[in-house]
Protein backbone atom coordinates (compact mmCIF):
# COMPACT_ATOMS: atom_id res chain seq x y z
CA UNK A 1 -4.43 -5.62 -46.79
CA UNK A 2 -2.08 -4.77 -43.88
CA UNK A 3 -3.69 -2.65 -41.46
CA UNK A 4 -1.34 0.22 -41.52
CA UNK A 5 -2.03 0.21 -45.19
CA UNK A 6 -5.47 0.49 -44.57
CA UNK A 7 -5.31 3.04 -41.23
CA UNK A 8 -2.70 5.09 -43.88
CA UNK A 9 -6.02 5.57 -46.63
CA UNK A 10 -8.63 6.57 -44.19
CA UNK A 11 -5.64 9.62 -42.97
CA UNK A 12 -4.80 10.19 -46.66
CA UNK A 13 -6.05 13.78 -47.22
CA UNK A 14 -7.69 14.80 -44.11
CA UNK A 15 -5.37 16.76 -42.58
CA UNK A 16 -5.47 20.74 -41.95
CA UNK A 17 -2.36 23.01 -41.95
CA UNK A 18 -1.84 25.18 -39.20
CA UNK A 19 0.97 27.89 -39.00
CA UNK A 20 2.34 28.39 -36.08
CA UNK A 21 3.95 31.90 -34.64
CA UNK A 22 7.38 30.64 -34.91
CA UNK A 23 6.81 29.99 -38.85
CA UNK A 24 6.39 26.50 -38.42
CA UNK A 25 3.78 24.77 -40.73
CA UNK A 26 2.29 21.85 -39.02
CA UNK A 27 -0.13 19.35 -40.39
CA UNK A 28 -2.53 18.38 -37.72
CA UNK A 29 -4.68 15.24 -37.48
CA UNK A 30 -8.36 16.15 -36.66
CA UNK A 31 -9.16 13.96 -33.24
CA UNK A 32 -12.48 13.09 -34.42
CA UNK A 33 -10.83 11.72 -37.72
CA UNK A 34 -8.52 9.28 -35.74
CA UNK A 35 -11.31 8.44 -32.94
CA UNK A 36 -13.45 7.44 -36.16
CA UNK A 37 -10.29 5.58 -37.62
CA UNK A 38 -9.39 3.27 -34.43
CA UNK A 39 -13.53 2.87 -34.14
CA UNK A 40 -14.05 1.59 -38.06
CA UNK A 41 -10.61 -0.10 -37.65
CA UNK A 42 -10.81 -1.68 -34.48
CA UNK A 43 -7.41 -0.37 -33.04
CA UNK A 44 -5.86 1.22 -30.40
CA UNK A 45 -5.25 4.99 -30.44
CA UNK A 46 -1.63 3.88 -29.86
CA UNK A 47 -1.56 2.21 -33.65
CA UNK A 48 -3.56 4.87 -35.25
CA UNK A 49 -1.58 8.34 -33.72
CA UNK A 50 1.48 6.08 -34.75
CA UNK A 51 1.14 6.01 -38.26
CA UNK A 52 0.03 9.83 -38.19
CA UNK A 53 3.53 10.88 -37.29
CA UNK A 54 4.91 8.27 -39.21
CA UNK A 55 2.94 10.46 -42.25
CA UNK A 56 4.72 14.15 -41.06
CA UNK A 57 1.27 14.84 -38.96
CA UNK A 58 0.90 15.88 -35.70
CA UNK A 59 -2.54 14.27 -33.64
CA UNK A 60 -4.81 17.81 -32.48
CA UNK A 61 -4.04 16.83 -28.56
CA UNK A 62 -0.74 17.85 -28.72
CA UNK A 63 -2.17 21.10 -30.37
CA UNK A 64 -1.19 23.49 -27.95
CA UNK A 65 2.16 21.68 -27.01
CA UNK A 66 3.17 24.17 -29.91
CA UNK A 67 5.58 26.27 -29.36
CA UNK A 68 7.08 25.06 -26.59
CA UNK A 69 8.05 21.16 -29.09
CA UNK A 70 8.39 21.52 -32.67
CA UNK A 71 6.67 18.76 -34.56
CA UNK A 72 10.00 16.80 -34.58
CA UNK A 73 10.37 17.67 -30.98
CA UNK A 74 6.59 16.00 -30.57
CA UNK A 75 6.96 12.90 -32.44
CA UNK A 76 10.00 12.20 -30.17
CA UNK A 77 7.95 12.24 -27.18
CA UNK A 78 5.54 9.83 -28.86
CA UNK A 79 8.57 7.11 -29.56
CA UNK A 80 10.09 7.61 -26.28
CA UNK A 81 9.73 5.07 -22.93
CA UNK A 82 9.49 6.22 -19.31
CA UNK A 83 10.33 3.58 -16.79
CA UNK A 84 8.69 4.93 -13.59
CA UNK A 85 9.10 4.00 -10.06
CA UNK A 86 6.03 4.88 -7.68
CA UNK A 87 2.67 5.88 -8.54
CA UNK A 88 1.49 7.67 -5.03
CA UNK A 89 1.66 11.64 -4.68
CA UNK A 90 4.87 12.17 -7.06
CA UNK A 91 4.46 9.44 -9.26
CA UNK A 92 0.23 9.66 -10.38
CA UNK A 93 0.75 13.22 -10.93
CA UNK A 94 3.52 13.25 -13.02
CA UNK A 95 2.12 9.56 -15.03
CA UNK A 96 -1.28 12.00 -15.52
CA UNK A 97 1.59 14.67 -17.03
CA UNK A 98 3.40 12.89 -19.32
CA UNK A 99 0.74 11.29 -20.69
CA UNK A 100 -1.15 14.70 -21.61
CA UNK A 101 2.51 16.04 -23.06
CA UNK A 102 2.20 12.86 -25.68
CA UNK A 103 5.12 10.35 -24.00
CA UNK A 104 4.06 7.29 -26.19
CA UNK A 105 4.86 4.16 -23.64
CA UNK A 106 5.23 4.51 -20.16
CA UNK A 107 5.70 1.79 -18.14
CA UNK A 108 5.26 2.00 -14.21
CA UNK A 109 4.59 -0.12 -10.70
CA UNK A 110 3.58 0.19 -7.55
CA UNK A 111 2.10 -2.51 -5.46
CA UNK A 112 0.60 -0.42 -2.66
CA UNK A 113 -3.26 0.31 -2.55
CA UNK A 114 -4.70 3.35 -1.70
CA UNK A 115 -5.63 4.14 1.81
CA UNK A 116 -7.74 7.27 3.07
CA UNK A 117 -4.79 9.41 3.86
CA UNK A 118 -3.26 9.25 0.44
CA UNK A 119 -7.05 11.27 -0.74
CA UNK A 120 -4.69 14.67 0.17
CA UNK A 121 -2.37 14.76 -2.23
CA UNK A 122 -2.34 11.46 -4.98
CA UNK A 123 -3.72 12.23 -8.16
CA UNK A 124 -5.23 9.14 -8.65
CA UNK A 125 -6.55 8.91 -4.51
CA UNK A 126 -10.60 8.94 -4.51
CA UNK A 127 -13.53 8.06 -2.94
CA UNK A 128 -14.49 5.20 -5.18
CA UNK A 129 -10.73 4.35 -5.34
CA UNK A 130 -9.89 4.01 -1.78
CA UNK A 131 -8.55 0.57 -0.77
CA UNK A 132 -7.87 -0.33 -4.40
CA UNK A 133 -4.70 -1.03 -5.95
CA UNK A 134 -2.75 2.30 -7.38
CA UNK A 135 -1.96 0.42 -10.48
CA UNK A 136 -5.64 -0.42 -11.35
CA UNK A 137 -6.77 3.21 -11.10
CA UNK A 138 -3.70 4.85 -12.68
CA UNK A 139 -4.39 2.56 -16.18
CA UNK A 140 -7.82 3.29 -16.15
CA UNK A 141 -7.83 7.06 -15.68
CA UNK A 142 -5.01 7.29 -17.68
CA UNK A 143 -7.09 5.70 -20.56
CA UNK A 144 -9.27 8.83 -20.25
CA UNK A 145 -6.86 10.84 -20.60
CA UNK A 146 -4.52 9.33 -23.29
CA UNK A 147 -5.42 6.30 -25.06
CA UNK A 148 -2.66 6.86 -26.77
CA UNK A 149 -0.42 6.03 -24.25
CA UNK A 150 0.80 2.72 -24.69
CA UNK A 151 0.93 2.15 -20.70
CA UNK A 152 2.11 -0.88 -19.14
CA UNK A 153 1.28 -0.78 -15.34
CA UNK A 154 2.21 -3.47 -13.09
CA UNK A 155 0.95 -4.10 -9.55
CA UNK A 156 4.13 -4.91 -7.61
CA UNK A 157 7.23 -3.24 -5.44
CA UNK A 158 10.50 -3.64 -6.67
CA UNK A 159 13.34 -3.45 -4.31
CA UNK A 160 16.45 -5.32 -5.70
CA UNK A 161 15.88 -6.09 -9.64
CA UNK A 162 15.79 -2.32 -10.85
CA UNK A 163 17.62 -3.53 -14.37
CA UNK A 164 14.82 -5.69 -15.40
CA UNK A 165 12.09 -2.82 -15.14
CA UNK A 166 13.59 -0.28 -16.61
CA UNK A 167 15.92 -2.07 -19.29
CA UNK A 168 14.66 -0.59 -22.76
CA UNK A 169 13.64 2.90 -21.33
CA UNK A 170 14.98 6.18 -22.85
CA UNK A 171 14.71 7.85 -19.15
CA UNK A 172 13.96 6.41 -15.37
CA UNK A 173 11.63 8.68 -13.56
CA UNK A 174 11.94 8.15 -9.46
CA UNK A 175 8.62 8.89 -7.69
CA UNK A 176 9.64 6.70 -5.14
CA UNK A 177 8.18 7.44 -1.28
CA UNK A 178 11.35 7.51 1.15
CA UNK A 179 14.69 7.08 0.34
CA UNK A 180 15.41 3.50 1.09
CA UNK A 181 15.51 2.19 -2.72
CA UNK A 182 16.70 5.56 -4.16
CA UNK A 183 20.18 4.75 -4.28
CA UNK A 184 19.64 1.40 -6.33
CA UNK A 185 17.30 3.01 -8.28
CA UNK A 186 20.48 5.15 -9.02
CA UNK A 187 22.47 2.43 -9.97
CA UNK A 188 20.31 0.47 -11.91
CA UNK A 189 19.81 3.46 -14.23
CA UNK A 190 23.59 4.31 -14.32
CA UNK A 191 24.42 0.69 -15.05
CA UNK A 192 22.23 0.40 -18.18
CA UNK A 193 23.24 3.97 -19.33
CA UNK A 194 20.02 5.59 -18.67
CA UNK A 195 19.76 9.29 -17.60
CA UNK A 196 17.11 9.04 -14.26
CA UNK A 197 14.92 12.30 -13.25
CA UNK A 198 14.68 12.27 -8.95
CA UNK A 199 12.42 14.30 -6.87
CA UNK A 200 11.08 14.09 -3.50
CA UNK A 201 9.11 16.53 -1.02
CA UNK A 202 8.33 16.70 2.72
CA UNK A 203 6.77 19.11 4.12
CA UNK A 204 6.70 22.66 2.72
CA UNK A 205 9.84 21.71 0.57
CA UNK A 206 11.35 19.39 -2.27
CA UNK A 207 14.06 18.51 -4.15
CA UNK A 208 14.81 17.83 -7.85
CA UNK A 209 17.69 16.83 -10.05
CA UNK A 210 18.46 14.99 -13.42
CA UNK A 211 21.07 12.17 -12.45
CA UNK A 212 23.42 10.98 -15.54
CA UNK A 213 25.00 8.02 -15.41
CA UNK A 214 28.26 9.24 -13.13
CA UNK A 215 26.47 11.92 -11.90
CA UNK A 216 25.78 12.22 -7.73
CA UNK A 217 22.27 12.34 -6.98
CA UNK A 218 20.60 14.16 -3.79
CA UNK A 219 19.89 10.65 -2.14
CA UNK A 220 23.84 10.11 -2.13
CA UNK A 221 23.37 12.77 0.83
CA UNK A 222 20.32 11.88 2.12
CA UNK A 223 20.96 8.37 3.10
CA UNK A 224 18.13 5.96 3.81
CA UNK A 225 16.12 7.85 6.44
CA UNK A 226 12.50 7.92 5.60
CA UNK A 227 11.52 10.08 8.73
CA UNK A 228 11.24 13.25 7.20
CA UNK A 229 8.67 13.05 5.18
CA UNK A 230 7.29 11.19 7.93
CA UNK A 231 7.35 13.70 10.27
CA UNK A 232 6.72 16.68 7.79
CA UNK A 233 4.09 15.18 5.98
CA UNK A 234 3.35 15.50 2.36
CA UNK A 235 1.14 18.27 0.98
CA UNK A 236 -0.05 18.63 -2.13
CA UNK A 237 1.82 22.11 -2.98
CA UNK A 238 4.77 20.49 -2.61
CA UNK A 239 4.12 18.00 -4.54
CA UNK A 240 2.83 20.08 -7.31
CA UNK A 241 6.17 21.91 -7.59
CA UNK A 242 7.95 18.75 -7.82
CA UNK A 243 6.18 17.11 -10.23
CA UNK A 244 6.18 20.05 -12.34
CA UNK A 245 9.97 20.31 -12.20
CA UNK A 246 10.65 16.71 -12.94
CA UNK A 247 8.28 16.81 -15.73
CA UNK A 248 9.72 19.63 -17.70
CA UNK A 249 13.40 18.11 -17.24
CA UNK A 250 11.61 14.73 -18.24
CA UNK A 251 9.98 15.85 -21.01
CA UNK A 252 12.90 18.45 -22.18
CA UNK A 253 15.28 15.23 -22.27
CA UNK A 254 13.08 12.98 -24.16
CA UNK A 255 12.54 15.80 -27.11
CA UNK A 256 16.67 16.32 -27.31
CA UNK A 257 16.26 19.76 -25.34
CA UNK A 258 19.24 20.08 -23.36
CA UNK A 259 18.82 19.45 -19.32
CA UNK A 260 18.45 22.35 -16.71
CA UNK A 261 18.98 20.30 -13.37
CA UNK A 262 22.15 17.63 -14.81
CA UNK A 263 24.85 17.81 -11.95
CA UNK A 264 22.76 20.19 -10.04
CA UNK A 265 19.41 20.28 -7.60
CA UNK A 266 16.73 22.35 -7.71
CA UNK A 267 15.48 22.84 -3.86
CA UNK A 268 12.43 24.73 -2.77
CA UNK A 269 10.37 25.30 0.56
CA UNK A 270 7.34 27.32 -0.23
CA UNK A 271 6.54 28.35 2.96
CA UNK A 272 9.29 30.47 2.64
CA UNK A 273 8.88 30.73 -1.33
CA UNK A 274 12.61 29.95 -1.40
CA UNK A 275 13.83 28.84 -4.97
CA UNK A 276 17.62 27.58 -5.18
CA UNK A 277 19.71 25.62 -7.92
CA UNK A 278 23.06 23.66 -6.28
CA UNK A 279 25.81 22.08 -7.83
CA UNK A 280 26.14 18.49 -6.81
């Protein structure tokens, strides 16, 4: 018997039915039911929360996603690939994001290893941690938090061959540190037709924006001067605002919401709590 035959007869029948306030009528997959069926089964959460939206359910993690995703808005998530670039303070914050929100593969790199000034901001920055590679600590706490996630992680930089790492993705995300690769980070994305969601902080401040292929992107002013963040350092406020920004135009795109930030920036500086959207 093929195994989604077999994962599809332990589901049949055990789902509730939730109404929501909007009207909608949801059928939700009890998590203990689908820890119990990859246990018995011997399969990845991945398989098993795969062939409960491929049945019209909904997994209970994504729960309280409701209202802001309809079902249909939900299961797109789970179908959809993020190609991310960095996984230090804007990058393991937003991976730890979109994995909660139900994106179902990610893939991302970074070959840097954590070093005791990245414990002020990086989500994935601790004690035991320290001196280890990023990528080895992002998979495994993100395995405690989604094991759904079908995450690819690979420990290395990438400087020049953008289109081979992110060909296949629905949506580039650019946690990148600097500005140096930004711009072919850009391209890459725009050559392969892929929409690609920027941010960067330093200091007190940040910028955001959803680049379409054509569009300008804030790096096209910025250059390839790293000294700013440099010299403004990177605190984690900052961050926070950033990654919560990219996430919500990340995860708005991938469900077929429309975009907030295409053609424009969002740019902040919270010590001033100064909130603008520009045209680009």
């Amino acid at each position: 018997m093929k195994i989604d035959v077999k994962v599809s007869e332990m589901l049949d029948g055990q789902f509730t039915e939730k109404r929501f306030a909007s009207g909608e009528q949801v059928l939700i997959a009890p998590h203990a039911l689908l820890r119990k069926t990859s246990r018995d089964l011997g399969l990845d959460m991945n398989c098993v929360e795969r062939a409960v939206f491929s049945k019209g359910a909904v997994p209970e993690r994504y729960a309280r996603n409701f209202m802001t995703f309809s079902a249909d808005e939900q299961r797109q998530l789970f179908f959809s690939k993020v190609a991310m670039v960095g996984m230090g303070g804007l990058g393991g914050h937003l991976l730890e994001s979109l994995a909660r929100a139900g994106v179902g593969h990610i893939t991302a790199c970074d070959g840097d290893s954590f070093e005791p000034s990245n414990l002020n901001r990086q989500r994935f920055a601790v004690e035991n941690t320290l001196y280890s590679k990023k990528s080895e600590a992002a998979f495994e706490m993100i395995r405690e938090v989604n094991p759904a996630v079908f995450l690819d992680v690979r420990s290395e930089f990438i400087d020049e061959d953008f289109e081979s790492f992110i060909r296949g993705a629905d949506l580039v995300a650019d946690c990148l540190g600097g500005l140096e690769y930004r711009g072919k980070l850009k391209s890459a994305a725009a050559k392969l037709g892929v929409p690609l969601v920027t941010a960067s902080v330093a200091g007190w401040a940040g910028v955001v924006s959803t680049v379409f292929p054509g569009d300008i992107s804030p790096a096209d002013f910025f250059g390839s001067n790293n000294g700013l963040e440099e010299e403004l350092g990177t605190p984690i406020p900052a961050i926070s605002t950033a990654v919560g920004v990219q996430c919500g135009e990340i995860l708005k795109i991938l469900s077929g919401k429309k975009s907030s930030l295409s053609g424009k920036a969002l740019m902040f500086d919270l010590s001033k709590s100064y909130f603008e959207t520009v045209s680009l």
